[in-house]
PDB file of N, CA and C in Angstrom:
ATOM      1  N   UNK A   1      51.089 -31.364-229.831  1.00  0.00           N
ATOM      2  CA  UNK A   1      52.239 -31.615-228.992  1.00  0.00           C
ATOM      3  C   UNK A   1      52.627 -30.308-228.316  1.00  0.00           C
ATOM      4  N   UNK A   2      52.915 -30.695-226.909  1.00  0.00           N
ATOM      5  CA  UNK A   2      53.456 -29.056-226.478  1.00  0.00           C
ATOM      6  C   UNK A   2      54.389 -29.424-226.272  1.00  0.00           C
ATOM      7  N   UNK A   3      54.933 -28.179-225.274  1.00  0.00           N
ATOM      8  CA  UNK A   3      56.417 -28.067-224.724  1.00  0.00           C
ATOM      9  C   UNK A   3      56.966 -29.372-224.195  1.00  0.00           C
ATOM     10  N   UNK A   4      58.442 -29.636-224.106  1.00  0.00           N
ATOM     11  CA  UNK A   4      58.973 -30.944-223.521  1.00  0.00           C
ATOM     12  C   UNK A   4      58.938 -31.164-221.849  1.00  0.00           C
ATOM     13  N   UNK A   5      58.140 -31.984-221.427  1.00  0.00           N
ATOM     14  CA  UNK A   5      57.921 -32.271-220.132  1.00  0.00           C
ATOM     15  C   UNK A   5      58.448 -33.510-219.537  1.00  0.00           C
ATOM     16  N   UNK A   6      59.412 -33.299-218.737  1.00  0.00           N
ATOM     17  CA  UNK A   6      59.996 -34.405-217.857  1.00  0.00           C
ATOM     18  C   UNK A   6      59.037 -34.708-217.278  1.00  0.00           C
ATOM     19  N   UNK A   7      57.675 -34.216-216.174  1.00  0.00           N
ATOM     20  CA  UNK A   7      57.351 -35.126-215.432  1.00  0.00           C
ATOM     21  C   UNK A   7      55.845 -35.391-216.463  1.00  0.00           C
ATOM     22  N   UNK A   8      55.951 -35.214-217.996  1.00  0.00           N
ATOM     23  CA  UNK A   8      54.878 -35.616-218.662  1.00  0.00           C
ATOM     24  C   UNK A   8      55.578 -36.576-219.284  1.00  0.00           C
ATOM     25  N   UNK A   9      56.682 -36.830-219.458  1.00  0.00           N
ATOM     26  CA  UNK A   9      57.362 -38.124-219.959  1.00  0.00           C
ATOM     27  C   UNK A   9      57.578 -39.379-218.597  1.00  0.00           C
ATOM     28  N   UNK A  10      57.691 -38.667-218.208  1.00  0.00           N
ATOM     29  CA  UNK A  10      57.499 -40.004-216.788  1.00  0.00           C
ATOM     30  C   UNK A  10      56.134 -40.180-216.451  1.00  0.00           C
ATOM     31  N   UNK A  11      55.369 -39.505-216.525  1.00  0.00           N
ATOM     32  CA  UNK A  11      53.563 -39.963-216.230  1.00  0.00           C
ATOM     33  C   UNK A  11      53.150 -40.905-217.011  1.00  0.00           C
ATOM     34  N   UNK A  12      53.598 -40.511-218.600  1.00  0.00           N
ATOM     35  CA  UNK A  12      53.226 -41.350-219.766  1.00  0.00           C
ATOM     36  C   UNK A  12      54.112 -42.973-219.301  1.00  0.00           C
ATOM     37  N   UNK A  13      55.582 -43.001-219.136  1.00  0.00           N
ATOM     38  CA  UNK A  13      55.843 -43.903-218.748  1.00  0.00           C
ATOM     39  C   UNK A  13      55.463 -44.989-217.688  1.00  0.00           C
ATOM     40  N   UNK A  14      54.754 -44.338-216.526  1.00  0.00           N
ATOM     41  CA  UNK A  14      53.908 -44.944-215.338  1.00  0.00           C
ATOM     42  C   UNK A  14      52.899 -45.444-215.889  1.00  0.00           C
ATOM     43  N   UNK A  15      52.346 -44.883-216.456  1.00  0.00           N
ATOM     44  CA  UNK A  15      50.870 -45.122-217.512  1.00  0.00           C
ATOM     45  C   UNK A  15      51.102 -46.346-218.100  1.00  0.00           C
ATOM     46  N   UNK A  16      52.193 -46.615-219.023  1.00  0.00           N
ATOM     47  CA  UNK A  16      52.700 -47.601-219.662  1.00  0.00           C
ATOM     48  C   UNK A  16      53.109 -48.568-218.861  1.00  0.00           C
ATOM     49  N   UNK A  17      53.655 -48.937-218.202  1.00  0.00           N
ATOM     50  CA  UNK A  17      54.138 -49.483-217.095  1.00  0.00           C
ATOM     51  C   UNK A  17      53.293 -50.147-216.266  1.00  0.00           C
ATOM     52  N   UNK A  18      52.522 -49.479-215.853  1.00  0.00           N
ATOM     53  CA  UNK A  18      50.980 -50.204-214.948  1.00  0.00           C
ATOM     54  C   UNK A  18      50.559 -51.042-216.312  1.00  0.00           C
ATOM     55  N   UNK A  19      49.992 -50.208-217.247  1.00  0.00           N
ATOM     56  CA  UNK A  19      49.096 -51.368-217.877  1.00  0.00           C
ATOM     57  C   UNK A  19      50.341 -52.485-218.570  1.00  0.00           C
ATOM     58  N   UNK A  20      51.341 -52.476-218.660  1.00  0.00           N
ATOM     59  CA  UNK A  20      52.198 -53.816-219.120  1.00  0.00           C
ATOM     60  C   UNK A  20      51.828 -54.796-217.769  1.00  0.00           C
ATOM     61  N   UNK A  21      52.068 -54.352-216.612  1.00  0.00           N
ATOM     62  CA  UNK A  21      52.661 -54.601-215.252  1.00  0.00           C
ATOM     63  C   UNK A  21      51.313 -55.563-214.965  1.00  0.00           C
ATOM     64  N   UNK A  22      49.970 -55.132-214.982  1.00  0.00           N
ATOM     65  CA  UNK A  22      48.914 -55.241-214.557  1.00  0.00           C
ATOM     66  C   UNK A  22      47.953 -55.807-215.165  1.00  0.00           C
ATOM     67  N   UNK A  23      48.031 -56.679-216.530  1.00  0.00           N
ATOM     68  CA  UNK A  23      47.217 -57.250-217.781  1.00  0.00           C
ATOM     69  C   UNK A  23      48.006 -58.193-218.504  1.00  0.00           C
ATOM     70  N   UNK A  24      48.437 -59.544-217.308  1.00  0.00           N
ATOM     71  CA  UNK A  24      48.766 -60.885-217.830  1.00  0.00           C
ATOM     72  C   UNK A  24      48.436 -61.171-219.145  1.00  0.00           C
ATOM     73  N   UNK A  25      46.710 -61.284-219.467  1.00  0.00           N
ATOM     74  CA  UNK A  25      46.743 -61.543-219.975  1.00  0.00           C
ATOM     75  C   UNK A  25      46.238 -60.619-221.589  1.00  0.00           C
ATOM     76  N   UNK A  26      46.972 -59.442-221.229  1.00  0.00           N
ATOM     77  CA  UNK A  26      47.209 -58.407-222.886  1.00  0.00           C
ATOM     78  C   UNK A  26      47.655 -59.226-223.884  1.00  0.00           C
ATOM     79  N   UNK A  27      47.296 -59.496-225.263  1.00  0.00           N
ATOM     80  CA  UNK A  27      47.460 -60.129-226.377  1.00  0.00           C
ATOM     81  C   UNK A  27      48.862 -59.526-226.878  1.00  0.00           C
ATOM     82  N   UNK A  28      50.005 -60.524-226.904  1.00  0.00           N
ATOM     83  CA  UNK A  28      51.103 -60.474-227.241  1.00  0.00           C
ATOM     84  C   UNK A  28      51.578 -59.455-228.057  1.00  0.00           C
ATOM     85  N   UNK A  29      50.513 -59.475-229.351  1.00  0.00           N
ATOM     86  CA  UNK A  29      50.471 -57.784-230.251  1.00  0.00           C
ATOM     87  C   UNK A  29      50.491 -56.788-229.548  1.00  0.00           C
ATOM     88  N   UNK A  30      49.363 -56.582-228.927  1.00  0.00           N
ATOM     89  CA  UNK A  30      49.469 -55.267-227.663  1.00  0.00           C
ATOM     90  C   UNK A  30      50.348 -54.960-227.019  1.00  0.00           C
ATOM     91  N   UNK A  31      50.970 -56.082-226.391  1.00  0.00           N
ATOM     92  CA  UNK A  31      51.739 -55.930-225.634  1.00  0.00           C
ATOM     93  C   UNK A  31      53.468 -55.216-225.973  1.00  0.00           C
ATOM     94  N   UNK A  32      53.593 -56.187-226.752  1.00  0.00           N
ATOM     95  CA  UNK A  32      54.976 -55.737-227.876  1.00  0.00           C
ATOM     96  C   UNK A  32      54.445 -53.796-228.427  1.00  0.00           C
ATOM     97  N   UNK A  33      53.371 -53.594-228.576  1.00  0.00           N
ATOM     98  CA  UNK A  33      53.436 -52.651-229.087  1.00  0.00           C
ATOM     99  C   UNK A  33      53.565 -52.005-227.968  1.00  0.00           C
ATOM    100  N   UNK A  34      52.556 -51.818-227.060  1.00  0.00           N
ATOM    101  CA  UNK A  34      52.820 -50.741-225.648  1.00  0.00           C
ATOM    102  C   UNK A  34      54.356 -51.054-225.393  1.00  0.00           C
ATOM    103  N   UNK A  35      54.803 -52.171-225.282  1.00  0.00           N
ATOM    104  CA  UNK A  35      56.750 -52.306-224.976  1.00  0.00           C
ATOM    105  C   UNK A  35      57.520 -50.980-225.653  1.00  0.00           C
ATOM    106  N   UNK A  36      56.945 -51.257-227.229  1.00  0.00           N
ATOM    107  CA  UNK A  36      57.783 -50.368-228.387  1.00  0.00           C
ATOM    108  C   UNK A  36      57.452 -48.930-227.933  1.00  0.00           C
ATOM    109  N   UNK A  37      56.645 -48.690-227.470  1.00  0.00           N
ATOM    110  CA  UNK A  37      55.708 -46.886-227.505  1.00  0.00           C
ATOM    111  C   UNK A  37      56.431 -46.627-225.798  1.00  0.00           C
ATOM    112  N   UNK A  38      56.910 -47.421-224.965  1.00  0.00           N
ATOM    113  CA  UNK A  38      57.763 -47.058-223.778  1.00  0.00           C
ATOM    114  C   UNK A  38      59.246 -46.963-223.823  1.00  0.00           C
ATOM    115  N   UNK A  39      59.809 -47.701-224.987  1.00  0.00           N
ATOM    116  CA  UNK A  39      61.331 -47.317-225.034  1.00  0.00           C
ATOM    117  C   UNK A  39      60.956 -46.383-225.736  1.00  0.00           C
ATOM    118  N   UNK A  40      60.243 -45.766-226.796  1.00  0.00           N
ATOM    119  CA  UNK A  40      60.482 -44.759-227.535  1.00  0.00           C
ATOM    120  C   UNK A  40      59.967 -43.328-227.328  1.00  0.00           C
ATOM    121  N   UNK A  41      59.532 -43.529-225.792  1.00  0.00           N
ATOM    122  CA  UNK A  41      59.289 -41.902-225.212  1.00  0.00           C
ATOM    123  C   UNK A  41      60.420 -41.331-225.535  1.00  0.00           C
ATOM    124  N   UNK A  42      60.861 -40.134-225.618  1.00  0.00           N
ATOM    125  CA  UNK A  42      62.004 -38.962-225.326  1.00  0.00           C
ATOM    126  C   UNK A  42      62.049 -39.193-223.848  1.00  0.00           C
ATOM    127  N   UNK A  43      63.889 -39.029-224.456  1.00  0.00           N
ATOM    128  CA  UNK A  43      64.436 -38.820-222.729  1.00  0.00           C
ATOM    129  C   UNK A  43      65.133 -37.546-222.388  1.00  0.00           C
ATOM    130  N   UNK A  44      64.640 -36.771-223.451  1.00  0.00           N
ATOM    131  CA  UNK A  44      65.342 -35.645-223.197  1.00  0.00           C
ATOM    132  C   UNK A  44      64.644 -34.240-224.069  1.00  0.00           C
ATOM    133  N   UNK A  45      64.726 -33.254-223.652  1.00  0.00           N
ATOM    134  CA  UNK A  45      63.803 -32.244-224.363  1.00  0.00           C
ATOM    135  C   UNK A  45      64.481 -32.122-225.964  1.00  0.00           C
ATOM    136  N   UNK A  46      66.110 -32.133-226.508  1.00  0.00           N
ATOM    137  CA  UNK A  46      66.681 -32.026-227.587  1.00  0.00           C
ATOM    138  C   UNK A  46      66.062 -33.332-228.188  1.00  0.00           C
ATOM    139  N   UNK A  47      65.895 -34.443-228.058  1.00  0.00           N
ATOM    140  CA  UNK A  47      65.319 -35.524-228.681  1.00  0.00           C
ATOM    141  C   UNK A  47      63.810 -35.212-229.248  1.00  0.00           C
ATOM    142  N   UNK A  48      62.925 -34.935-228.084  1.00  0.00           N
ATOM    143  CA  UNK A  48      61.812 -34.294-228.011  1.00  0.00           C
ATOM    144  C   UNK A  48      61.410 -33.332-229.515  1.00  0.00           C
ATOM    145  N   UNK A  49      62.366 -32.761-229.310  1.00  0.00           N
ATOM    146  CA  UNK A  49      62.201 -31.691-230.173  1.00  0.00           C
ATOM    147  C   UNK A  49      62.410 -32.010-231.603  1.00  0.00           C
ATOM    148  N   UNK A  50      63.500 -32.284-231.947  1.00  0.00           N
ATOM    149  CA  UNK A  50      63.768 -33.558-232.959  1.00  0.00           C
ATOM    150  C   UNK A  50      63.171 -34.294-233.413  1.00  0.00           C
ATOM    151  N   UNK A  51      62.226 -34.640-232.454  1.00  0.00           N
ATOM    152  CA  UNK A  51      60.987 -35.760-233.329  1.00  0.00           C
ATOM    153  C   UNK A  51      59.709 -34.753-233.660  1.00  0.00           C
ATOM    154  N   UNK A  52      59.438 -33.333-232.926  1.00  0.00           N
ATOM    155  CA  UNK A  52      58.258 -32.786-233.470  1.00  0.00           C
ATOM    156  C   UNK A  52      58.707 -32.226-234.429  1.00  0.00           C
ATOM    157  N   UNK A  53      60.165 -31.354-234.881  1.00  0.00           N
ATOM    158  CA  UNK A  53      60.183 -30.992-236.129  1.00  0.00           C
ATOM    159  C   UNK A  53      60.132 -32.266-237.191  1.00  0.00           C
ATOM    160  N   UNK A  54      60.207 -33.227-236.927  1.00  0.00           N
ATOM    161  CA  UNK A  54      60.519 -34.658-237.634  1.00  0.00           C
ATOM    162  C   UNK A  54      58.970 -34.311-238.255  1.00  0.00           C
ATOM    163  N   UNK A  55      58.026 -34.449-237.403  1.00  0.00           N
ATOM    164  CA  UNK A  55      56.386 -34.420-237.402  1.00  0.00           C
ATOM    165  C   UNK A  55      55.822 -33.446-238.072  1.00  0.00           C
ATOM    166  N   UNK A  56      55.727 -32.407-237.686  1.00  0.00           N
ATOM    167  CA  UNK A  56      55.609 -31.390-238.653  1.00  0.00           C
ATOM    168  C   UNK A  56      56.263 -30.622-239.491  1.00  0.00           C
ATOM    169  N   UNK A  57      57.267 -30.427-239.689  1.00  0.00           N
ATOM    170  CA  UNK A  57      58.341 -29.875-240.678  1.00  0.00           C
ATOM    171  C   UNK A  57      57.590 -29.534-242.133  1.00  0.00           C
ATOM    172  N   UNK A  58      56.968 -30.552-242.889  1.00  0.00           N
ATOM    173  CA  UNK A  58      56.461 -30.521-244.040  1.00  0.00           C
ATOM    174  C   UNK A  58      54.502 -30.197-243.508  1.00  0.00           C
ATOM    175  N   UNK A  59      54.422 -29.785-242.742  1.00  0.00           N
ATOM    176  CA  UNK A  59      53.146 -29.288-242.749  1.00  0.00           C
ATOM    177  C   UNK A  59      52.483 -27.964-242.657  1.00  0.00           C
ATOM    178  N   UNK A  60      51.427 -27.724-243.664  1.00  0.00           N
ATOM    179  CA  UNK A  60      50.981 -26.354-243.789  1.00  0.00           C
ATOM    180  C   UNK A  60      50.281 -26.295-242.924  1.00  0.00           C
ATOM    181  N   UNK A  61      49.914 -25.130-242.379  1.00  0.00           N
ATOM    182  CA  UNK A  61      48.618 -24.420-241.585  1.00  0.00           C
ATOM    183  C   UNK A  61      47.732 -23.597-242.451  1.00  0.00           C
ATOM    184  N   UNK A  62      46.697 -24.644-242.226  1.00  0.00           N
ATOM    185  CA  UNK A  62      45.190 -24.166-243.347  1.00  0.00           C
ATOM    186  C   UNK A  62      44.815 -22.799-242.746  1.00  0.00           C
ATOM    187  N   UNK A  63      44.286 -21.963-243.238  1.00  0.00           N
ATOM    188  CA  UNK A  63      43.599 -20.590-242.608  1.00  0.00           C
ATOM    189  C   UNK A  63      42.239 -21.331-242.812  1.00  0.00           C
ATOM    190  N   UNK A  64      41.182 -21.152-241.951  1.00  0.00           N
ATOM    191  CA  UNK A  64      39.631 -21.531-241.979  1.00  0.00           C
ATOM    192  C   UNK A  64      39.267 -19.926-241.804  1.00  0.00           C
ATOM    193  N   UNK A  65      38.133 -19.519-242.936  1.00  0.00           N
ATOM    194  CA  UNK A  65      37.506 -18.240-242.760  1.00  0.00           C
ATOM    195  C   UNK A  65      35.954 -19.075-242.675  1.00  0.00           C
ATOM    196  N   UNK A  66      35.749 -18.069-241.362  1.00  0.00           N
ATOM    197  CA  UNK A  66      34.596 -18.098-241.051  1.00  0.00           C
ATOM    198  C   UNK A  66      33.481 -17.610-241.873  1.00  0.00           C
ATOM    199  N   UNK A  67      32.215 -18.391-242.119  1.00  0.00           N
ATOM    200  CA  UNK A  67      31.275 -17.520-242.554  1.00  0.00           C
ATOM    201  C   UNK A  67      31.008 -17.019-243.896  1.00  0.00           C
ATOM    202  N   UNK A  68      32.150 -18.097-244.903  1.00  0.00           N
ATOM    203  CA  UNK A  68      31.721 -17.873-246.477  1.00  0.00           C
ATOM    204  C   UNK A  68      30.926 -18.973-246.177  1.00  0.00           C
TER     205      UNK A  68
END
């Protein structure tokens, strides 16, 4: 995840949007789910942020040594 992007939260939303908009016949499961994954973009970088510490908070960073 990177930095919070307004016009990467609206791309993702267009993205979403066409394929609801454009695939009559998407299987009702699919569909409901792409629905759920478009209200629940961030609408704001403090939200944004909020959900990546949500995400990683409890996660370590492995060191990988090369070459044992």
């Amino acid at each position: 995840m990177g930095p919070y992007s307004e016009a990467m939260q609206l791309r993702r939303a267009e993205a979403i949007g066409f394929l609801l908009d454009n695939n009559p016949q998407l299987d009702p499961v699919y569909r409901a789910m792409w629905e759920n994954k478009l209200r629940a973009l961030s609408q704001n970088e403090e939200e944004y942020n909020r959900r990546v510490v949500g995400i990683y908070k409890d996660k370590n960073r492995e060191v990988v040594e090369w070459g044992q």
